[in-house]
ModelCIF file with pLDDT and N, C-alpha, C, O atoms, coordinates in Angstrom:
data_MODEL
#
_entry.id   MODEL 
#
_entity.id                         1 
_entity.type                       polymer 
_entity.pdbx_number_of_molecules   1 
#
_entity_poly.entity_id                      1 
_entity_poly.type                           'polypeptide(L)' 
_entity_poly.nstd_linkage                   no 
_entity_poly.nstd_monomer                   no 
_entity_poly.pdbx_seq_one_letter_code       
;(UNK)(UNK)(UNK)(UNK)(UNK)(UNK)(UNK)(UNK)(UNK)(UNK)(UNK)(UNK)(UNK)(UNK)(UNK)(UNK)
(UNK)(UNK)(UNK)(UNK)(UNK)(UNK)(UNK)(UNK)(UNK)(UNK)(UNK)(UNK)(UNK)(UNK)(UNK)(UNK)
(UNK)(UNK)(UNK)(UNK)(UNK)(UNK)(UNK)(UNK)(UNK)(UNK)(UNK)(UNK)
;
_entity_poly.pdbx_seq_one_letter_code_can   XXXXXXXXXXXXXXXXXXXXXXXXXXXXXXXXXXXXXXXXXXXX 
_entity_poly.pdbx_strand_id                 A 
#
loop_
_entity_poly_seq.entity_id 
_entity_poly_seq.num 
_entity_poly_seq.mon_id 
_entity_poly_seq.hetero 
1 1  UNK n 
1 2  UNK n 
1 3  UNK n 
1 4  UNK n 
1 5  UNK n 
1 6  UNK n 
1 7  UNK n 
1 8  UNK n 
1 9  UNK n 
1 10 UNK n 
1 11 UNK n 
1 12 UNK n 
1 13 UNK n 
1 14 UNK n 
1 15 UNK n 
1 16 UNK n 
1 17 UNK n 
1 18 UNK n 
1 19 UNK n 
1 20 UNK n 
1 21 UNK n 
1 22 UNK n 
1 23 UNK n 
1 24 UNK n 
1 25 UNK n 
1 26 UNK n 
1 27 UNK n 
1 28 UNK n 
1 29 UNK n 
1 30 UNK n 
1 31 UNK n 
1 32 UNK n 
1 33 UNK n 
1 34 UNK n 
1 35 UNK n 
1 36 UNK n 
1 37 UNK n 
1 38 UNK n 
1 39 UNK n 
1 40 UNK n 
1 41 UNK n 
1 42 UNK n 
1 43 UNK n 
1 44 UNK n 
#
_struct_asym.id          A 
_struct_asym.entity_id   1 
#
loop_
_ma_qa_metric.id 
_ma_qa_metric.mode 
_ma_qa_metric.name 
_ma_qa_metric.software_group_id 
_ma_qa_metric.type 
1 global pLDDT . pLDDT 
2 local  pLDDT . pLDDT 
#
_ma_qa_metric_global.metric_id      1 
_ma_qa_metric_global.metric_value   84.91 
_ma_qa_metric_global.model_id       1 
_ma_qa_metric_global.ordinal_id     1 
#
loop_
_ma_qa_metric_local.label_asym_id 
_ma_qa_metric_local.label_comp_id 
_ma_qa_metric_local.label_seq_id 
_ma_qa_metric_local.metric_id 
_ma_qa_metric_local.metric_value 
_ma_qa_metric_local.model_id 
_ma_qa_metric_local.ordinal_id 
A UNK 1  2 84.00 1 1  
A UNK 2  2 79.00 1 2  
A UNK 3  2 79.00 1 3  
A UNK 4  2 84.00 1 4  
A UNK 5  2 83.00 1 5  
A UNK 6  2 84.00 1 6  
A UNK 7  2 85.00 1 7  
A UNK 8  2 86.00 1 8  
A UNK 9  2 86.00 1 9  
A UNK 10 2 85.00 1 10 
A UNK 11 2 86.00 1 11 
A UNK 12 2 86.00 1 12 
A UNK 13 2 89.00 1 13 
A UNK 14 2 87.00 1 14 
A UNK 15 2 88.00 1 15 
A UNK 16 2 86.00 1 16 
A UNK 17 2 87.00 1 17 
A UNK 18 2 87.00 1 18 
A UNK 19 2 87.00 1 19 
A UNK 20 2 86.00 1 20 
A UNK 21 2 88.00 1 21 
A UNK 22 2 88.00 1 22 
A UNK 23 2 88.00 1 23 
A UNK 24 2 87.00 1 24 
A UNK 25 2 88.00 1 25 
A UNK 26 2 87.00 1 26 
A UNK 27 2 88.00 1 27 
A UNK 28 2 88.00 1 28 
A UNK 29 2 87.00 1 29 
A UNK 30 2 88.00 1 30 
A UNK 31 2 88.00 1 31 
A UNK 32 2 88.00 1 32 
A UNK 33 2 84.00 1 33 
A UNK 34 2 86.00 1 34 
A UNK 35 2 87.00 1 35 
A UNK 36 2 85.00 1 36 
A UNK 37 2 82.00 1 37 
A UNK 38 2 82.00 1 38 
A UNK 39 2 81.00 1 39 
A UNK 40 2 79.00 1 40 
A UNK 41 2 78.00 1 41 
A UNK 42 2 79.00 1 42 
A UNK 43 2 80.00 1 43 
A UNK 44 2 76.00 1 44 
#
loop_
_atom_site.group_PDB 
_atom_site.id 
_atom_site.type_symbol 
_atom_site.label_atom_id 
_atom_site.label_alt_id 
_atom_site.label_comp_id 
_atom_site.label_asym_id 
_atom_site.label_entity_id 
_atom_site.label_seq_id 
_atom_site.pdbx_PDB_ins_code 
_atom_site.Cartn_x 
_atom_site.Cartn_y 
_atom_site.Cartn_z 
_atom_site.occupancy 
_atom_site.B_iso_or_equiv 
_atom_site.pdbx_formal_charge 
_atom_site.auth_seq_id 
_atom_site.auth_comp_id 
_atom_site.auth_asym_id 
_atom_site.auth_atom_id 
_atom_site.pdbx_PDB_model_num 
ATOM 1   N N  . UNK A 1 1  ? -4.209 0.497   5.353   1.00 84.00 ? 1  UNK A N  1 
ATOM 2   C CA . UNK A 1 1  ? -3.515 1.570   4.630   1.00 84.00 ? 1  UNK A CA 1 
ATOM 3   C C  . UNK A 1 1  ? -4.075 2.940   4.994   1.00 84.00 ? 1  UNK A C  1 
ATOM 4   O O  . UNK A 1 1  ? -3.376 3.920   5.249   1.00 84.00 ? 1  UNK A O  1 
ATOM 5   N N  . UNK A 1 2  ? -5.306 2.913   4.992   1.00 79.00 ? 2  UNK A N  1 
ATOM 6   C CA . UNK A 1 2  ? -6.160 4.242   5.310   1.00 79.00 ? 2  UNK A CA 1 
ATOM 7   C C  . UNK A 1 2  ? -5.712 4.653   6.959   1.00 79.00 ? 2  UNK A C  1 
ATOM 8   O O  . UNK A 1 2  ? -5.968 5.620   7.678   1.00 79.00 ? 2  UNK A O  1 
ATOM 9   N N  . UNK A 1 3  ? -5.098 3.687   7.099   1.00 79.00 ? 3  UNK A N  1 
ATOM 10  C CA . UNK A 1 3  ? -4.698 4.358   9.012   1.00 79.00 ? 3  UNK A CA 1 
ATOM 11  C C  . UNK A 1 3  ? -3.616 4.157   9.148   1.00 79.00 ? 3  UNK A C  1 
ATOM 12  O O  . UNK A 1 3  ? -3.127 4.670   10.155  1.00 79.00 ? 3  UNK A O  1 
ATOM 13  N N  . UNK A 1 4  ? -2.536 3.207   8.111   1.00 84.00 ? 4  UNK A N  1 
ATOM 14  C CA . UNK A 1 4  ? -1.112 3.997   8.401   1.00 84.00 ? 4  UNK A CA 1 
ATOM 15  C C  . UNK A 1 4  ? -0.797 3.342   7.047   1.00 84.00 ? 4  UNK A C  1 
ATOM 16  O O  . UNK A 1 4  ? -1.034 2.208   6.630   1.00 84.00 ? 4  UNK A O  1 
ATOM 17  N N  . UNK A 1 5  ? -0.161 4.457   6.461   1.00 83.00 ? 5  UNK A N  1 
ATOM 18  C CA . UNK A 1 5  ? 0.072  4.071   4.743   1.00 83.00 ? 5  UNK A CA 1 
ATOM 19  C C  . UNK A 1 5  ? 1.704  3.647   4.766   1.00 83.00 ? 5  UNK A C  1 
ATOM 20  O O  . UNK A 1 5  ? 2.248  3.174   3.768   1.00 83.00 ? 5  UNK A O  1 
ATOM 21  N N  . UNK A 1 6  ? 2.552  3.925   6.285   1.00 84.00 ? 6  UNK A N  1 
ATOM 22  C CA . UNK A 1 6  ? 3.563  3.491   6.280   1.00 84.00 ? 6  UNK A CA 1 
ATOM 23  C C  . UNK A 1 6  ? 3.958  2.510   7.249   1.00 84.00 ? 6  UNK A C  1 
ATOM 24  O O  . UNK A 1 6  ? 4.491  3.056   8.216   1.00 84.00 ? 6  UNK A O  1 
ATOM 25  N N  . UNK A 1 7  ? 3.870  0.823   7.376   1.00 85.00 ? 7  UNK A N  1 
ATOM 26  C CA . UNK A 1 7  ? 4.193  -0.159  8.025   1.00 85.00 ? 7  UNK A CA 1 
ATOM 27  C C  . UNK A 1 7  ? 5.783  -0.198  8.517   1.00 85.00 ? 7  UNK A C  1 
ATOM 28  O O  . UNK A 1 7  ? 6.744  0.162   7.837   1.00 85.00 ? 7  UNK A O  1 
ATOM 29  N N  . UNK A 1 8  ? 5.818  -0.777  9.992   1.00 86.00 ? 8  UNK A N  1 
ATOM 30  C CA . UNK A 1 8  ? 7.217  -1.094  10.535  1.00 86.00 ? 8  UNK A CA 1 
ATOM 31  C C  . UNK A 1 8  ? 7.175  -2.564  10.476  1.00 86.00 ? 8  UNK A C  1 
ATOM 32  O O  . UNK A 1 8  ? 6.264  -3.275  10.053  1.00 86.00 ? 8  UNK A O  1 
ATOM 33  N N  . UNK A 1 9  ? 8.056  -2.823  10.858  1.00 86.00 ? 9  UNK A N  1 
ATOM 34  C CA . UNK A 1 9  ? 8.290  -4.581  10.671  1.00 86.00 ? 9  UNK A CA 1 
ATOM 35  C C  . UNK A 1 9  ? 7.453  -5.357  11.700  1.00 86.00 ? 9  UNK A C  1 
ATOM 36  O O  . UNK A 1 9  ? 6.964  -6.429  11.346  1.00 86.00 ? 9  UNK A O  1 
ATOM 37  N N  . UNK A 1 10 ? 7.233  -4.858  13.058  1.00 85.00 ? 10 UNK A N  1 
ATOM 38  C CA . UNK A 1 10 ? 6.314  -5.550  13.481  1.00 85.00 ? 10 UNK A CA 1 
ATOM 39  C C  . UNK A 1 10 ? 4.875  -5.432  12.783  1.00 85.00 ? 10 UNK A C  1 
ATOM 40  O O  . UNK A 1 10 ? 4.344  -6.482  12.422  1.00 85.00 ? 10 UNK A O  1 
ATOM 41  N N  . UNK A 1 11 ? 4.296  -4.369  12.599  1.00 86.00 ? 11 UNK A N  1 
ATOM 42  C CA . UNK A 1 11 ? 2.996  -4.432  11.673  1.00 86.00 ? 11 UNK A CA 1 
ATOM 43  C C  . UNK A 1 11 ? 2.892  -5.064  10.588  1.00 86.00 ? 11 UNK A C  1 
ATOM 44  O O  . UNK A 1 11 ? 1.804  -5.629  10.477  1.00 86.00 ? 11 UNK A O  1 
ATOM 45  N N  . UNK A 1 12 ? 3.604  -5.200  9.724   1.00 86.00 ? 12 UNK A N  1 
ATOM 46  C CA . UNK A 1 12 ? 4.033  -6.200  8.344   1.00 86.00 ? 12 UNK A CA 1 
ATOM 47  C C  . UNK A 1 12 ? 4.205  -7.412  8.872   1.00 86.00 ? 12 UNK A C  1 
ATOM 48  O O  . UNK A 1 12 ? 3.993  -8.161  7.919   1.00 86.00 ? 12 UNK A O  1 
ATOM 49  N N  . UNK A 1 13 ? 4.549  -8.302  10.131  1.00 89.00 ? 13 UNK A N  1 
ATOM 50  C CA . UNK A 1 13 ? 4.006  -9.257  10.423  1.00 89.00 ? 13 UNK A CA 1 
ATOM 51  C C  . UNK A 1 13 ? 2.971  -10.021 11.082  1.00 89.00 ? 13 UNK A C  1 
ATOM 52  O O  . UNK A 1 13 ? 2.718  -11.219 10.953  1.00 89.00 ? 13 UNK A O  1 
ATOM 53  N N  . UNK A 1 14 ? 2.335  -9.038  11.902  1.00 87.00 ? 14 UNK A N  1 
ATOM 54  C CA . UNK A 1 14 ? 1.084  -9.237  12.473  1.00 87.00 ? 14 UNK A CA 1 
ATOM 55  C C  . UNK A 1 14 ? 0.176  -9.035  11.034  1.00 87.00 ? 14 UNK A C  1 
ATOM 56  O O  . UNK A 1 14 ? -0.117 -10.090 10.471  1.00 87.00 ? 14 UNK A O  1 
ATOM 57  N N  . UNK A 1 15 ? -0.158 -8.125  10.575  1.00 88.00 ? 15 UNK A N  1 
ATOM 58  C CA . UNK A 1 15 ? -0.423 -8.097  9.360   1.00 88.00 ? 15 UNK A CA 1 
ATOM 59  C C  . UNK A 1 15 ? -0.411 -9.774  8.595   1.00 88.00 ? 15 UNK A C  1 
ATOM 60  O O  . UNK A 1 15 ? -1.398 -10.474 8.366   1.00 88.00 ? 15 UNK A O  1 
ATOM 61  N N  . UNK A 1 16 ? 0.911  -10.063 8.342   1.00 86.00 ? 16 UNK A N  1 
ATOM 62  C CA . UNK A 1 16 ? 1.042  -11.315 7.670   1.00 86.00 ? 16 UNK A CA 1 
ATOM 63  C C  . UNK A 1 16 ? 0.712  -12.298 8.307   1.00 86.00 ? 16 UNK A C  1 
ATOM 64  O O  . UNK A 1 16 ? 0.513  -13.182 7.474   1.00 86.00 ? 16 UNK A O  1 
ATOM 65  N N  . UNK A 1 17 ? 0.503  -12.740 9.465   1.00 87.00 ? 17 UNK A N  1 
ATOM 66  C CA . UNK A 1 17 ? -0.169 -13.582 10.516  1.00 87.00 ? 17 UNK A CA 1 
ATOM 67  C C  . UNK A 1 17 ? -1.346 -13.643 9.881   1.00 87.00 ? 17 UNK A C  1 
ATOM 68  O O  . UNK A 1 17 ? -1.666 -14.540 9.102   1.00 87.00 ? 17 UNK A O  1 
ATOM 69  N N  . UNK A 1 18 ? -2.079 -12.615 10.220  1.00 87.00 ? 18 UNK A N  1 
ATOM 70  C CA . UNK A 1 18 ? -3.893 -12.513 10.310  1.00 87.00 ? 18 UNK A CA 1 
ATOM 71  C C  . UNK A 1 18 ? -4.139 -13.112 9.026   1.00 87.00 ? 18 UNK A C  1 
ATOM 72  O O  . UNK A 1 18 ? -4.949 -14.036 8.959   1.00 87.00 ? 18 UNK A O  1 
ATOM 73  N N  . UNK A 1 19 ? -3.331 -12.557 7.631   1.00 87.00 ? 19 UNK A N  1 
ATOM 74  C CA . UNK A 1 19 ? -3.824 -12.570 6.236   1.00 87.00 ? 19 UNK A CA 1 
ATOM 75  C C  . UNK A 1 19 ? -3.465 -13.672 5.636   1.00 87.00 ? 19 UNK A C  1 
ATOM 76  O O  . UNK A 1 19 ? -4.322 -14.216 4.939   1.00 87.00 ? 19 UNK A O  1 
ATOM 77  N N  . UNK A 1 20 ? -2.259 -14.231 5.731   1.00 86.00 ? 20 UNK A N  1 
ATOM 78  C CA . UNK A 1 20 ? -1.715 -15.547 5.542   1.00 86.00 ? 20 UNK A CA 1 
ATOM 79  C C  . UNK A 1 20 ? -0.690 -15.084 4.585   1.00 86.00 ? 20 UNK A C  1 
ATOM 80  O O  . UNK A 1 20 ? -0.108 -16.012 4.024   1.00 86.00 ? 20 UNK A O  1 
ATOM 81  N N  . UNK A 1 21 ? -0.289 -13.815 4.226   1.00 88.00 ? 21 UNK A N  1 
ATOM 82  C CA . UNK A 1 21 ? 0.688  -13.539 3.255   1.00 88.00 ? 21 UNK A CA 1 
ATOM 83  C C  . UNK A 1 21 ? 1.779  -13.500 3.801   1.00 88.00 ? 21 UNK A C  1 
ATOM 84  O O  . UNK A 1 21 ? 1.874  -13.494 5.029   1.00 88.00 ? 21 UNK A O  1 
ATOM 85  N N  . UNK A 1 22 ? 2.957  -13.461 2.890   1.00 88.00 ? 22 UNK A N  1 
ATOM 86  C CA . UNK A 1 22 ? 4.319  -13.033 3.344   1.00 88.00 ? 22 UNK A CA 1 
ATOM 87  C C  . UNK A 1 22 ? 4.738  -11.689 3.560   1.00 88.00 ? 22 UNK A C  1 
ATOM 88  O O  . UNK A 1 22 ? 4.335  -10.869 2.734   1.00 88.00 ? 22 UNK A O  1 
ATOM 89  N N  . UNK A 1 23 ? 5.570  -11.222 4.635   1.00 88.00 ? 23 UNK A N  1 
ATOM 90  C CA . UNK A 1 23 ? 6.037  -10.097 4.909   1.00 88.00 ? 23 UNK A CA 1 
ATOM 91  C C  . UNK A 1 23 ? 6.130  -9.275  3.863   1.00 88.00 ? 23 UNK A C  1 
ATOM 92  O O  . UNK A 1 23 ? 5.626  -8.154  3.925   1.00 88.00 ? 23 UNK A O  1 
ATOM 93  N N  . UNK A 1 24 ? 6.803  -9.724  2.723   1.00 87.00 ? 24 UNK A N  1 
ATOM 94  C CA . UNK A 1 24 ? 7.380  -9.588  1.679   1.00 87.00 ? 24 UNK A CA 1 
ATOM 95  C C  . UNK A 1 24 ? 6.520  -8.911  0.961   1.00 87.00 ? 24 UNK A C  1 
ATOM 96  O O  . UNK A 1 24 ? 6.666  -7.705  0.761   1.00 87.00 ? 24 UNK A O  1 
ATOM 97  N N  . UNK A 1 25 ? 5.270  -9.778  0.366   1.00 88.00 ? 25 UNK A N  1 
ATOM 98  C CA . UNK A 1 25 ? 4.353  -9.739  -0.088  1.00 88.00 ? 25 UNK A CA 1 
ATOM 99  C C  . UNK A 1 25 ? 3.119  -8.103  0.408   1.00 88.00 ? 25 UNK A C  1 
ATOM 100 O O  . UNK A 1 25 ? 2.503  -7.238  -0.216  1.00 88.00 ? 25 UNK A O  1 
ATOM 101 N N  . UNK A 1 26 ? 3.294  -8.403  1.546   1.00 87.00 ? 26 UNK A N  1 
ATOM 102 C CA . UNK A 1 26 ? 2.839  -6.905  2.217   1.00 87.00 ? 26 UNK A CA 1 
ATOM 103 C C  . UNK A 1 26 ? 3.473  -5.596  2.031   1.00 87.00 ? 26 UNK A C  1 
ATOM 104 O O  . UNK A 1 26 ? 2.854  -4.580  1.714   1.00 87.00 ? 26 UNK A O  1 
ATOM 105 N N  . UNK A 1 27 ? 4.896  -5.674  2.268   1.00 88.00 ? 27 UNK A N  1 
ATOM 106 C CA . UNK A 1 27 ? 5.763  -4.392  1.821   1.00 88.00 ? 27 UNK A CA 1 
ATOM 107 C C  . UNK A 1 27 ? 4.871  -4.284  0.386   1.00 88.00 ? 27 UNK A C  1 
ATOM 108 O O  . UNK A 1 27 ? 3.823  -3.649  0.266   1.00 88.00 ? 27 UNK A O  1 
ATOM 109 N N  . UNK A 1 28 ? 5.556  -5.068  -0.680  1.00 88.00 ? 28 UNK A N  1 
ATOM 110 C CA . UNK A 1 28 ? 5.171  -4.306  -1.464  1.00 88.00 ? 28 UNK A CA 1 
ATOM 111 C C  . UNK A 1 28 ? 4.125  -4.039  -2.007  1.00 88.00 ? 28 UNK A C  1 
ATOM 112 O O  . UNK A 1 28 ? 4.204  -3.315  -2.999  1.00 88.00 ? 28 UNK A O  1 
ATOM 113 N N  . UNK A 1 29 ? 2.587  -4.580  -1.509  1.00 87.00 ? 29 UNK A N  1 
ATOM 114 C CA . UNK A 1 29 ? 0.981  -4.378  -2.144  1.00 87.00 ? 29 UNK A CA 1 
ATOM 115 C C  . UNK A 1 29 ? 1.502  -2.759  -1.271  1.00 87.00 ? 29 UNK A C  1 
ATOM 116 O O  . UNK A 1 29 ? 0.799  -1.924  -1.840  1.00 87.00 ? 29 UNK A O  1 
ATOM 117 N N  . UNK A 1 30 ? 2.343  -2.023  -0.239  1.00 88.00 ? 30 UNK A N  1 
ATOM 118 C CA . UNK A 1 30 ? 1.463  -0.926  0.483   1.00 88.00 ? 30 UNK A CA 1 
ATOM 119 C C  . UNK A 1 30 ? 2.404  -0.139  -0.547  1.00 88.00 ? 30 UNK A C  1 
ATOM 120 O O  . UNK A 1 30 ? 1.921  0.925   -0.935  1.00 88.00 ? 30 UNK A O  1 
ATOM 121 N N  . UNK A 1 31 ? 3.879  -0.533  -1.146  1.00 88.00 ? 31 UNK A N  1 
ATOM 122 C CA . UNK A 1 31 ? 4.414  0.212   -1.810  1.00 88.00 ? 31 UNK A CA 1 
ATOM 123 C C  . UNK A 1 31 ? 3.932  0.452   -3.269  1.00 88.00 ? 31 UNK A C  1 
ATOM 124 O O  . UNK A 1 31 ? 4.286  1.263   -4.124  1.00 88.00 ? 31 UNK A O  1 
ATOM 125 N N  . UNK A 1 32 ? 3.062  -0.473  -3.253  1.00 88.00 ? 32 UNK A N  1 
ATOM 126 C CA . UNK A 1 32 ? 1.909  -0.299  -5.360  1.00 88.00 ? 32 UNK A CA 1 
ATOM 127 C C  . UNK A 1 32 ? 1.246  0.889   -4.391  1.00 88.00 ? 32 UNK A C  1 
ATOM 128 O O  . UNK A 1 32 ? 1.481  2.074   -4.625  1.00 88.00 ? 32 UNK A O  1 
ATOM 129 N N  . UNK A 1 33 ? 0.740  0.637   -3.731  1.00 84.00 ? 33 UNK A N  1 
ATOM 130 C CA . UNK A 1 33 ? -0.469 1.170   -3.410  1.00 84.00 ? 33 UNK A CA 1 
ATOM 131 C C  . UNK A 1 33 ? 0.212  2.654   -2.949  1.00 84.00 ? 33 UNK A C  1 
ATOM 132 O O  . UNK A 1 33 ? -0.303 3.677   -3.399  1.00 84.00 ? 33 UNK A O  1 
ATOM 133 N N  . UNK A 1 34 ? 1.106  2.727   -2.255  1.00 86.00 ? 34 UNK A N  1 
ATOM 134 C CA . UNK A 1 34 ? 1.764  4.613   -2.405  1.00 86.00 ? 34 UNK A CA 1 
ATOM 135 C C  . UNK A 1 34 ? 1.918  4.967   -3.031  1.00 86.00 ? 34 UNK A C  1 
ATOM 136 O O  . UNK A 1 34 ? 1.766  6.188   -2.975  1.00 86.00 ? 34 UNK A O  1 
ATOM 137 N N  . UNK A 1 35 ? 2.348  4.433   -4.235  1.00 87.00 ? 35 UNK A N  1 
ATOM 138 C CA . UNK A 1 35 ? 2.851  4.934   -5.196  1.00 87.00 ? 35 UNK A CA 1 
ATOM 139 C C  . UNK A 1 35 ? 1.180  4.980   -6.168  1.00 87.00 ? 35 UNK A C  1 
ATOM 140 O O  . UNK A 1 35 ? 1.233  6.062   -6.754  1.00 87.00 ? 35 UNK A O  1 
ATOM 141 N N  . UNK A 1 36 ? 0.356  4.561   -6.395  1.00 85.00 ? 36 UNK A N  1 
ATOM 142 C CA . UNK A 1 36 ? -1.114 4.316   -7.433  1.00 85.00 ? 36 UNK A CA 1 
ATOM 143 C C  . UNK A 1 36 ? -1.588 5.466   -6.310  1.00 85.00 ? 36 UNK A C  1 
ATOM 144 O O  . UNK A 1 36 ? -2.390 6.160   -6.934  1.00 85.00 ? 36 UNK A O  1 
ATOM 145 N N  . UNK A 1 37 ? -1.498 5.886   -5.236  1.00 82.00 ? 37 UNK A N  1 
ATOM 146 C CA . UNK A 1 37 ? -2.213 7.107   -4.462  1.00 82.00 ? 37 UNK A CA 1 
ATOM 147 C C  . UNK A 1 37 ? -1.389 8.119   -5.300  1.00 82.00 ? 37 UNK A C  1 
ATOM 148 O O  . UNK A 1 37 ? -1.827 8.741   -6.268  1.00 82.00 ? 37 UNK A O  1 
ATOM 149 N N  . UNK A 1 38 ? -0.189 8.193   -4.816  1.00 82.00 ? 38 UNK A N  1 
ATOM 150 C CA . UNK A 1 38 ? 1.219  9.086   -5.120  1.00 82.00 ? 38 UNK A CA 1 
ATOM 151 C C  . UNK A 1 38 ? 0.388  9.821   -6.657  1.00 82.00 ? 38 UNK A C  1 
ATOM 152 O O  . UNK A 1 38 ? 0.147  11.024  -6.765  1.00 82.00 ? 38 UNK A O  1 
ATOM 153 N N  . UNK A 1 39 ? 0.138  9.024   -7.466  1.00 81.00 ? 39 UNK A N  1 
ATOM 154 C CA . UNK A 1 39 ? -0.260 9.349   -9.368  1.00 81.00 ? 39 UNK A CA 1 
ATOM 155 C C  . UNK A 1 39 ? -1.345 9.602   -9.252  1.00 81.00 ? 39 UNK A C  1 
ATOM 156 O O  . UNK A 1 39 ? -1.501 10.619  -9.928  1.00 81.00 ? 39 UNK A O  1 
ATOM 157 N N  . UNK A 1 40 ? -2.883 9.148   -8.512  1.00 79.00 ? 40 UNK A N  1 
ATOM 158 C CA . UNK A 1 40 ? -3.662 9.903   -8.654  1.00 79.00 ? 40 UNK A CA 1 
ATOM 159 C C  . UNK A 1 40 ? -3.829 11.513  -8.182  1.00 79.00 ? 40 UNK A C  1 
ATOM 160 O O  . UNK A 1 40 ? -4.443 12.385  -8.797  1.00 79.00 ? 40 UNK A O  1 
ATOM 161 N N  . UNK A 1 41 ? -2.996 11.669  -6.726  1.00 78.00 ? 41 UNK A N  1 
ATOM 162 C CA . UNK A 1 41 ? -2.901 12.876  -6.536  1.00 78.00 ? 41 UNK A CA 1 
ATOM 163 C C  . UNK A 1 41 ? -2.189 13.823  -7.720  1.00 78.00 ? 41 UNK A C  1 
ATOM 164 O O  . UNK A 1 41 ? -2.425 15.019  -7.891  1.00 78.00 ? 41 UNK A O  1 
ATOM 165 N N  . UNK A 1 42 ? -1.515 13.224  -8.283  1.00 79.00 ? 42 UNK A N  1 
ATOM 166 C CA . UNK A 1 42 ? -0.423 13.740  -9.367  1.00 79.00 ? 42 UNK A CA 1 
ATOM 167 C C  . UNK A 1 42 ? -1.529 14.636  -10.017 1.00 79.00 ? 42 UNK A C  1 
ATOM 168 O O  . UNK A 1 42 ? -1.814 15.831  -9.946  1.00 79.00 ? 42 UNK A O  1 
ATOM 169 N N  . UNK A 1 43 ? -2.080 13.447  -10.745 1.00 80.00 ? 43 UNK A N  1 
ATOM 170 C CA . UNK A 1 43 ? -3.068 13.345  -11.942 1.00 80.00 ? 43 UNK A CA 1 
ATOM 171 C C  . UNK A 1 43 ? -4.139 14.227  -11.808 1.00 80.00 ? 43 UNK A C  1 
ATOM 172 O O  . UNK A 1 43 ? -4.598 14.893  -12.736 1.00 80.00 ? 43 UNK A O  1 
ATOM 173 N N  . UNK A 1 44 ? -4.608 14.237  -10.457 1.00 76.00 ? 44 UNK A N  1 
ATOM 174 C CA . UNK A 1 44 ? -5.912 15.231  -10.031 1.00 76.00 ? 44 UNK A CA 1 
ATOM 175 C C  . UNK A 1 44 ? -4.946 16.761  -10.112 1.00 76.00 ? 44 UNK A C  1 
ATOM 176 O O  . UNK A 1 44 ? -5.480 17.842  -9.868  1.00 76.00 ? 44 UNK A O  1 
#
């Protein structure tokens, strides 16, 4: 995330290869996770 906070479909499956998760599953931990950055910047 710290080196690309926005995944294409090949990275979301190499990604899911290495980790054992689903594509699926990856979209959306990076989309919590833009959005939980997104509110602390808010918040600060």
């Amino acid at each position: 995330f710290k080196e690309c906070p926005h995944l294409d479909e090949k990275q979301r499956l190499q990604l899911s290869r290495e980790l054992g998760l689903a594509p699926r599953q990856i979209k959306f931990w990076f989309q919590n996770r833009r959005t939980q950055m997104k509110g602390q910047l808010e918040r600060a």
